[in-house]
C-alpha atoms as a PDB file:
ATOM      1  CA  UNK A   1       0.000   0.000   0.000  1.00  0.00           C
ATOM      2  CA  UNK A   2       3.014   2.282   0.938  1.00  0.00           C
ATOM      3  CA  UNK A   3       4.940   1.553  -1.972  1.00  0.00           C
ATOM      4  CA  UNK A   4       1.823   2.039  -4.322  1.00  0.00           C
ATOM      5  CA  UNK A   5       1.462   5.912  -2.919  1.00  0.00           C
ATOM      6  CA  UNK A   6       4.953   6.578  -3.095  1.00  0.00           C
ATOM      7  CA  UNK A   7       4.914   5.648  -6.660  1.00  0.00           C
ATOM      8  CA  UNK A   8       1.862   7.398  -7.847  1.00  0.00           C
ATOM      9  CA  UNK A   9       3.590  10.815  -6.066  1.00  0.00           C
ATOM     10  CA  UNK A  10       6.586   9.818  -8.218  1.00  0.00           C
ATOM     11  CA  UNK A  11       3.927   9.426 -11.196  1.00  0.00           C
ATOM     12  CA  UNK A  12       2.913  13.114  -9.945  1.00  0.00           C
ATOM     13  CA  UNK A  13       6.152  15.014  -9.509  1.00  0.00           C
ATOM     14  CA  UNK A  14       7.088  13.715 -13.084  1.00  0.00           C
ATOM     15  CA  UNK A  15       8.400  16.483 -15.059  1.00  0.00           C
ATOM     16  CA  UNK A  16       6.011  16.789 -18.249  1.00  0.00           C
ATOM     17  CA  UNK A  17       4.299  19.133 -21.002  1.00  0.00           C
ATOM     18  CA  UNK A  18       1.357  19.574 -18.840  1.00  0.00           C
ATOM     19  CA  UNK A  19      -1.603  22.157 -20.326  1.00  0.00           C
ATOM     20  CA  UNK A  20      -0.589  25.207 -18.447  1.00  0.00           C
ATOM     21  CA  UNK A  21       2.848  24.603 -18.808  1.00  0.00           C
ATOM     22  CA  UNK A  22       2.208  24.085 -22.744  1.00  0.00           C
ATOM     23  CA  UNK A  23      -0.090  27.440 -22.575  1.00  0.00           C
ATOM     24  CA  UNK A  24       2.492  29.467 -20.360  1.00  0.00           C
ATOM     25  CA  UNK A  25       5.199  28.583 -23.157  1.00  0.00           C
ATOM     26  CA  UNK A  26       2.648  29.576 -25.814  1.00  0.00           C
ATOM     27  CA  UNK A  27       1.977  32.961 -23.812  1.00  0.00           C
ATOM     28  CA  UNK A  28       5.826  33.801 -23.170  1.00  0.00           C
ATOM     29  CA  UNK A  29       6.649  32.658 -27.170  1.00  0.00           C
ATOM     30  CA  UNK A  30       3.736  35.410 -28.200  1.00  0.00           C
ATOM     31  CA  UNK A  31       5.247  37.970 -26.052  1.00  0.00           C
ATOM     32  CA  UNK A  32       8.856  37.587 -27.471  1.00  0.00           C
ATOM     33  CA  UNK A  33       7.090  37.379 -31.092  1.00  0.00           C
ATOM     34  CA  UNK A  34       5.443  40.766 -30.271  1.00  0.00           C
ATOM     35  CA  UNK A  35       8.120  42.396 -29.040  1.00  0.00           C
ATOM     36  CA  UNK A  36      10.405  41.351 -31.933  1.00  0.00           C
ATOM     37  CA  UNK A  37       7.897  42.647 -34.376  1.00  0.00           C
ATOM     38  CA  UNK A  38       7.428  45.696 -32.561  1.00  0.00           C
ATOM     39  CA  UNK A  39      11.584  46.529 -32.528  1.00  0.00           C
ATOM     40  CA  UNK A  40      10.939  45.681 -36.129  1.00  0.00           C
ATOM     41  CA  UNK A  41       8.503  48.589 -37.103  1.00  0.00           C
ATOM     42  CA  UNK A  42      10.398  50.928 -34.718  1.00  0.00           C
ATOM     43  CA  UNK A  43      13.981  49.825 -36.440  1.00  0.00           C
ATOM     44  CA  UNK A  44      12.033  49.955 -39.837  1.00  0.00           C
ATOM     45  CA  UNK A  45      10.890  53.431 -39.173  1.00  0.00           C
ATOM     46  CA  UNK A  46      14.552  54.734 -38.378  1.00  0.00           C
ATOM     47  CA  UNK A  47      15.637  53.400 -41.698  1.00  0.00           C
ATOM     48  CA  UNK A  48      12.929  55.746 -43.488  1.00  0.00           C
ATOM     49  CA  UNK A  49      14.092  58.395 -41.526  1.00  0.00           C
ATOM     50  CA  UNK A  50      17.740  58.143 -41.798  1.00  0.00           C
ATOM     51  CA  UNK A  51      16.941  57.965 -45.674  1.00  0.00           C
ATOM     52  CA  UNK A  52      14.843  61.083 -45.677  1.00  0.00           C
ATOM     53  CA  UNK A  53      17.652  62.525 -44.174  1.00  0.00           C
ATOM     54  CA  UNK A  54      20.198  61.417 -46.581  1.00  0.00           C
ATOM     55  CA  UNK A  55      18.287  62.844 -49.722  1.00  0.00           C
ATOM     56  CA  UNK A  56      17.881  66.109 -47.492  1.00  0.00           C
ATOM     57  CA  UNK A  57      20.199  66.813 -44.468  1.00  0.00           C
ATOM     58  CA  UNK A  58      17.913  69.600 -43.855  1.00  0.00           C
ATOM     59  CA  UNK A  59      14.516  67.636 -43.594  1.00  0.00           C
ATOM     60  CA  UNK A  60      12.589  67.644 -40.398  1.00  0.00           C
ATOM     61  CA  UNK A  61      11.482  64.813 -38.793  1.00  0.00           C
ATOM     62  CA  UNK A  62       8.077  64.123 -37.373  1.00  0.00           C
ATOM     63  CA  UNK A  63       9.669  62.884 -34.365  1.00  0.00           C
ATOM     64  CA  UNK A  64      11.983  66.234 -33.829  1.00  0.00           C
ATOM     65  CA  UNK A  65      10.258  68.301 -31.172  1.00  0.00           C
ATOM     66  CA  UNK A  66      12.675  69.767 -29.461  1.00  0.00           C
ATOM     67  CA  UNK A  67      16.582  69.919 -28.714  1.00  0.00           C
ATOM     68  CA  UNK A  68      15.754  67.328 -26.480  1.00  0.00           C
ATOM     69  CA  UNK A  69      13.647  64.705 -28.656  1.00  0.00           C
ATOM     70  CA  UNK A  70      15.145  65.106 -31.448  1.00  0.00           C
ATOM     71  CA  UNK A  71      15.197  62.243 -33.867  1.00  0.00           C
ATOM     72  CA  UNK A  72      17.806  63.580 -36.945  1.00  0.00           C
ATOM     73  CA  UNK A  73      20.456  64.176 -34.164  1.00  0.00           C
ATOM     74  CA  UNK A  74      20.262  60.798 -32.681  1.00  0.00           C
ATOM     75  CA  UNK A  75      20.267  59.507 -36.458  1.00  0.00           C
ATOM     76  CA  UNK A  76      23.263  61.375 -37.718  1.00  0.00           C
ATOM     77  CA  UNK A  77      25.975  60.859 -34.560  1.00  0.00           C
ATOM     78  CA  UNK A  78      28.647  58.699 -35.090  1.00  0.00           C
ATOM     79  CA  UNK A  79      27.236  56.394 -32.557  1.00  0.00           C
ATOM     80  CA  UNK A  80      24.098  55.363 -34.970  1.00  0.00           C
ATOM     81  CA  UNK A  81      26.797  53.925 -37.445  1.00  0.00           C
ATOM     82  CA  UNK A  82      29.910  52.697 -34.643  1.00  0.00           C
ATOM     83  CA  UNK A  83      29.395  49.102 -36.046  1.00  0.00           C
ATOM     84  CA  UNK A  84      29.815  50.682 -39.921  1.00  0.00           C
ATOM     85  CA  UNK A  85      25.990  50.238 -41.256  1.00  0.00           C
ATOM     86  CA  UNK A  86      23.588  52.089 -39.596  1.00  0.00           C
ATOM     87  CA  UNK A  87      22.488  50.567 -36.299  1.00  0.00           C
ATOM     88  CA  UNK A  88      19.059  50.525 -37.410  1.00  0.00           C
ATOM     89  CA  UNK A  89      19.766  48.346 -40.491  1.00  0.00           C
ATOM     90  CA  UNK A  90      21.790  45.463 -37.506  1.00  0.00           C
ATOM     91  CA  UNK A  91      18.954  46.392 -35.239  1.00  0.00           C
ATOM     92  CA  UNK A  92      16.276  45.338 -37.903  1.00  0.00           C
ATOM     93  CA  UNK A  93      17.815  41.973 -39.068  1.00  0.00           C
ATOM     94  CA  UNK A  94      18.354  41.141 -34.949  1.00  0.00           C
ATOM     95  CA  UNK A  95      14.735  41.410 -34.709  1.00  0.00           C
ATOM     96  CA  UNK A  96      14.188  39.635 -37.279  1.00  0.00           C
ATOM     97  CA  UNK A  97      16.239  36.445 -36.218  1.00  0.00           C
ATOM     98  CA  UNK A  98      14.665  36.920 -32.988  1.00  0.00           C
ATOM     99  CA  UNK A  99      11.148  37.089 -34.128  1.00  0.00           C
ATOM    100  CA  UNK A 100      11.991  33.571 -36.608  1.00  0.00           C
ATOM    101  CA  UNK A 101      12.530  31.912 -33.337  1.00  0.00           C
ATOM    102  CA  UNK A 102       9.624  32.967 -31.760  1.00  0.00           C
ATOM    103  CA  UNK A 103       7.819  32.325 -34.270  1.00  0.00           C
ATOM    104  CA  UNK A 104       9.241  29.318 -34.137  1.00  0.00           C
ATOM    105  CA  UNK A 105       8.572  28.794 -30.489  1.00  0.00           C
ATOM    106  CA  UNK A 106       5.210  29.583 -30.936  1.00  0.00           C
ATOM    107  CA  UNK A 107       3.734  27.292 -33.258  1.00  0.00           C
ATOM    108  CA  UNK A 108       5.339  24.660 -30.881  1.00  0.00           C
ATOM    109  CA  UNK A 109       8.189  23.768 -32.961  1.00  0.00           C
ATOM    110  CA  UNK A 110      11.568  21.779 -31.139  1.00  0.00           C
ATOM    111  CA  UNK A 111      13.835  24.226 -30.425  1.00  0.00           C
ATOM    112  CA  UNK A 112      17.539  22.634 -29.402  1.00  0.00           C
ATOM    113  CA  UNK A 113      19.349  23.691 -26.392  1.00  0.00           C
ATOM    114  CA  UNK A 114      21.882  25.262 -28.706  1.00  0.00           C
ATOM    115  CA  UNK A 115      19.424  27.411 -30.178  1.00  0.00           C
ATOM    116  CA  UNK A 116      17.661  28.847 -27.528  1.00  0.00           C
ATOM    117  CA  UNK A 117      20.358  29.530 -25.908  1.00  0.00           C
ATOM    118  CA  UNK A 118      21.912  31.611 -29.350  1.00  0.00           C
ATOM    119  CA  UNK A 119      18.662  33.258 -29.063  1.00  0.00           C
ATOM    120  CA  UNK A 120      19.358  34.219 -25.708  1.00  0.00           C
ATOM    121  CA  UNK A 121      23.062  35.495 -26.232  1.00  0.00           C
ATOM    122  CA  UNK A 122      21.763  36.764 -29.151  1.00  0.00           C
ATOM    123  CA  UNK A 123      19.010  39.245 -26.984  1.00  0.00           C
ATOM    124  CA  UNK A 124      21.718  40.074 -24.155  1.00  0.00           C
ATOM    125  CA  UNK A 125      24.122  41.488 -26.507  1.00  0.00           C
ATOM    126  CA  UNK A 126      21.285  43.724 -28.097  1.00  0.00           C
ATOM    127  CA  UNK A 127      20.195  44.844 -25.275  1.00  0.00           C
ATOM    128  CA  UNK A 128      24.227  45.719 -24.048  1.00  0.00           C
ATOM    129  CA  UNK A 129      24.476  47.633 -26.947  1.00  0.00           C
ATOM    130  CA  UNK A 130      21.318  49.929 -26.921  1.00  0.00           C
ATOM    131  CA  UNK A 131      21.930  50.338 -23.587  1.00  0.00           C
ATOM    132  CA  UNK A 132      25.466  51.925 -24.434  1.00  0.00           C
ATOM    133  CA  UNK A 133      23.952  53.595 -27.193  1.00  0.00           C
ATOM    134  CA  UNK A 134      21.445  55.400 -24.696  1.00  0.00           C
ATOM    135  CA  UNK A 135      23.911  56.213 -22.244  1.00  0.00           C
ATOM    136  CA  UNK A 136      25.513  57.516 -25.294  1.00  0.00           C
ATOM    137  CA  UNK A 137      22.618  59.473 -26.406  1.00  0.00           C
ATOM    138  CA  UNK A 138      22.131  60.755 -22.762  1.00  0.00           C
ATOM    139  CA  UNK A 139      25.541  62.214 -21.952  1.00  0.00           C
ATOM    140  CA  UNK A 140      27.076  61.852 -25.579  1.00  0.00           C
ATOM    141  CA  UNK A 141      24.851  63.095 -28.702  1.00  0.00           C
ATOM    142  CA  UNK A 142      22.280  65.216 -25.877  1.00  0.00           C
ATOM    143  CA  UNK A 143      19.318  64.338 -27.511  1.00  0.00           C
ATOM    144  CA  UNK A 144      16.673  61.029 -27.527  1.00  0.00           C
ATOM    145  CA  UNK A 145      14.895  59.404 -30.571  1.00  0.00           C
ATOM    146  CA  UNK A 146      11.471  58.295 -29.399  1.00  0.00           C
ATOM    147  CA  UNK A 147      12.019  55.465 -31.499  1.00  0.00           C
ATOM    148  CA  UNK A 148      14.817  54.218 -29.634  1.00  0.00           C
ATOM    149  CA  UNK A 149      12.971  54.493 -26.203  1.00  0.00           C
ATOM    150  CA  UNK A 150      10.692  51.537 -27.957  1.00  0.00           C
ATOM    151  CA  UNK A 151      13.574  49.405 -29.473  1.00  0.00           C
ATOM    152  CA  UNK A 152      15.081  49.104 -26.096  1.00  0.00           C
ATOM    153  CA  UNK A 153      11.798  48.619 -24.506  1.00  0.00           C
ATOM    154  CA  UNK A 154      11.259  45.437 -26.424  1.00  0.00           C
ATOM    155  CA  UNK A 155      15.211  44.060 -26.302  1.00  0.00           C
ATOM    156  CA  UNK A 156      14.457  43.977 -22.426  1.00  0.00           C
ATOM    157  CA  UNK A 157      10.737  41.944 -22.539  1.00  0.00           C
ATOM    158  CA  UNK A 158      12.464  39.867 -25.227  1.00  0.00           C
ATOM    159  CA  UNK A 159      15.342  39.387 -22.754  1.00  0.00           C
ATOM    160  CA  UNK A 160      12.965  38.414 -20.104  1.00  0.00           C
ATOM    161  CA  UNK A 161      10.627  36.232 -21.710  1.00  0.00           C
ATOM    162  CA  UNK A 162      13.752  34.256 -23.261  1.00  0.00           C
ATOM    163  CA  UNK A 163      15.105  33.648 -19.977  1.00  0.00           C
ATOM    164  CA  UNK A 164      12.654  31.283 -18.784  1.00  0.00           C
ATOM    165  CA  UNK A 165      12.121  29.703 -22.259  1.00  0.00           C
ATOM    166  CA  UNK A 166      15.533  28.910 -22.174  1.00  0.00           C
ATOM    167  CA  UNK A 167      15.604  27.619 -18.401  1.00  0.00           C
ATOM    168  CA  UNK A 168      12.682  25.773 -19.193  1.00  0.00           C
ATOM    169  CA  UNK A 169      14.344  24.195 -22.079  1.00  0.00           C
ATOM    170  CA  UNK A 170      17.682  23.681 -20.029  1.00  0.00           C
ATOM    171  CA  UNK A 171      19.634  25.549 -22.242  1.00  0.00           C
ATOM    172  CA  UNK A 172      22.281  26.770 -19.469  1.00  0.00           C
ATOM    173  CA  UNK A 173      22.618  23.490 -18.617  1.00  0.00           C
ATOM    174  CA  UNK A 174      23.558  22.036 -15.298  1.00  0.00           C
ATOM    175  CA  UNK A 175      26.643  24.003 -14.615  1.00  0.00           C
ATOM    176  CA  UNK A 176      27.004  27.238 -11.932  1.00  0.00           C
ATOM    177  CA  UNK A 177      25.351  29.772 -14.423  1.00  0.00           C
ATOM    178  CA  UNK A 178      22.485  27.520 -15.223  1.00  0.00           C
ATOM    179  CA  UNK A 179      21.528  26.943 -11.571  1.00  0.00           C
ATOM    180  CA  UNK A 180      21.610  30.548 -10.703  1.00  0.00           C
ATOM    181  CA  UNK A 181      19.665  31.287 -13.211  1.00  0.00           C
ATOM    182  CA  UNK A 182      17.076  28.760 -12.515  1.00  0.00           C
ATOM    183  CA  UNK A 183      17.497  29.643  -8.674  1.00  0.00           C
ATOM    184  CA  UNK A 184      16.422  33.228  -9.861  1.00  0.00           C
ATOM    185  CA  UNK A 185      13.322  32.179 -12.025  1.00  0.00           C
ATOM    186  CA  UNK A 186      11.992  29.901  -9.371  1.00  0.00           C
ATOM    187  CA  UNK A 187      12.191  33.071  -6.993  1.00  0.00           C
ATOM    188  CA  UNK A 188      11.204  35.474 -10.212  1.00  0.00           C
ATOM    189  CA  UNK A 189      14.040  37.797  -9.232  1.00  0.00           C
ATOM    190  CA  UNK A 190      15.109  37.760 -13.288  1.00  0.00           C
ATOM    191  CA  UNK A 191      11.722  40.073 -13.627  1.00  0.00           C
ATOM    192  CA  UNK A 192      13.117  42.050 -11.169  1.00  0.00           C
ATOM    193  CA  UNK A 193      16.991  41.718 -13.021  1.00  0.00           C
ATOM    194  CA  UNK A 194      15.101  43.280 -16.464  1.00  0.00           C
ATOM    195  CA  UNK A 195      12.682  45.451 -14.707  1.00  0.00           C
ATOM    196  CA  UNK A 196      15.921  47.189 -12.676  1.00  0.00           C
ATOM    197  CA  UNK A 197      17.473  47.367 -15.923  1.00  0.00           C
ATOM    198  CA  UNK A 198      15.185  48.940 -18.012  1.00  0.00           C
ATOM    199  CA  UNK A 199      14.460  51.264 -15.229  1.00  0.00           C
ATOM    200  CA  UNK A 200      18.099  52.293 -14.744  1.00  0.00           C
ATOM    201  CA  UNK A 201      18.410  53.454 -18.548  1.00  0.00           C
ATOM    202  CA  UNK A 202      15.296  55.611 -17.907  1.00  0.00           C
ATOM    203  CA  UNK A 203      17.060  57.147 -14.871  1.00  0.00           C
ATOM    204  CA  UNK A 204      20.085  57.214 -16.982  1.00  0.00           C
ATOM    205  CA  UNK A 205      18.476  59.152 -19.546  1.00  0.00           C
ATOM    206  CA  UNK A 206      16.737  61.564 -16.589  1.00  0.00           C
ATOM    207  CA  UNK A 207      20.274  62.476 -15.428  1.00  0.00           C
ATOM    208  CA  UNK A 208      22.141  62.739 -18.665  1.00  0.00           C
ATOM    209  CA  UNK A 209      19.271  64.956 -20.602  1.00  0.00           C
ATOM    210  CA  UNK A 210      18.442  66.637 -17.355  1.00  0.00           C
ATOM    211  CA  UNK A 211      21.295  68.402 -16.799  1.00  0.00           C
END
């Protein structure tokens, strides 16, 4: 009788693709998909700009308003083009990749460990570099594009949402990093990793255009 409880608990705690697991991948997969295509228009719409403003350096933008937000300044620093190409163009086919896999994600395809865990790199390092080219912006160039408030704004729920896919699909493996990291999700202190982020470039830009 003892052993036959013990092993239906065993039965119980059996790791599996239960329903709400299933939907709560579905959900996070559809978030990262958003947010990719969203950086998408917003990288899309810099393009258009920053040709407007090649076939007339004199053309305003609809998103200058002030010294402050002011789109064509943003554009035309050397920090929209430190990689060579314009940012915008690298920002636009990152989104892209990153909106492939969640599409990917989404209509429940297998992703390998190897993969989601590219995707993951692959989201870090975007949002490392808008978040230098912000502090840039801030203290650097003096101005903001409104645009890139948005692009950043979906790097960091892309960031987030990946990091559970990716524990969920043991992508970090079993090693130091990959226990932390699942010791954080289990405790959700990786929302509060993305949320402190994204609200320390906001406070960045406060200080740096403030003064």
């Amino acid at each position: 009788m003892t052993m036959n409880g013990s092993n239906r608990r065993g039965t119980d705690l059996e790791p599996g693709p239960t329903r709400a697991r299933l939907l709560s991948d579905g959900g996070l997969w559809a978030l990262a998909l958003f947010a990719a295509l969203t950086g998408l228009v917003f990288t899309t719409i810099q393009i258009m700009e920053r040709i407007a403003i090649l076939q007339d350096p004199f053309t305003r933008l609809a998103c200058d308003v002030n010294s402050t937000l002011s789109c064509s300044q943003v554009l035309t620093a050397w920090q929209s083009s430190v990689l060579g190409p314009p940012s915008a163009f690298i920002g636009g086919a990152i989104f892209a990749f990153l909106g492939s896999g969640a599409l990917s994600g989404l209509l429940a395809s297998t992703l390998s460990r190897a993969y989601l865990a590219t995707l993951w790199g692959l989201s870090v390092f975007f949002l490392a570099f808008a978040s230098w080219f912000m502090y840039e912006t801030a203290f650097g160039v003096g101005a903001l594009c409104l645009w890139c408030i948005g692009v950043t704004t979906a790097v960091v729920v892309i960031c987030g949402t990946l990091t559970r896919l990716a524990d969920r699909g043991n992508a970090f493996g079993q090693n130091r990093f990959g226990g932390a990291v699942a010791a954080a999700v289990r405790r959700r202190l990786d929302l509060l990793v993305w949320g402190g982020w994204w609200l320390g470039i906001a406070a960045l830009l406060l200080i740096g255009l403030g003064t």
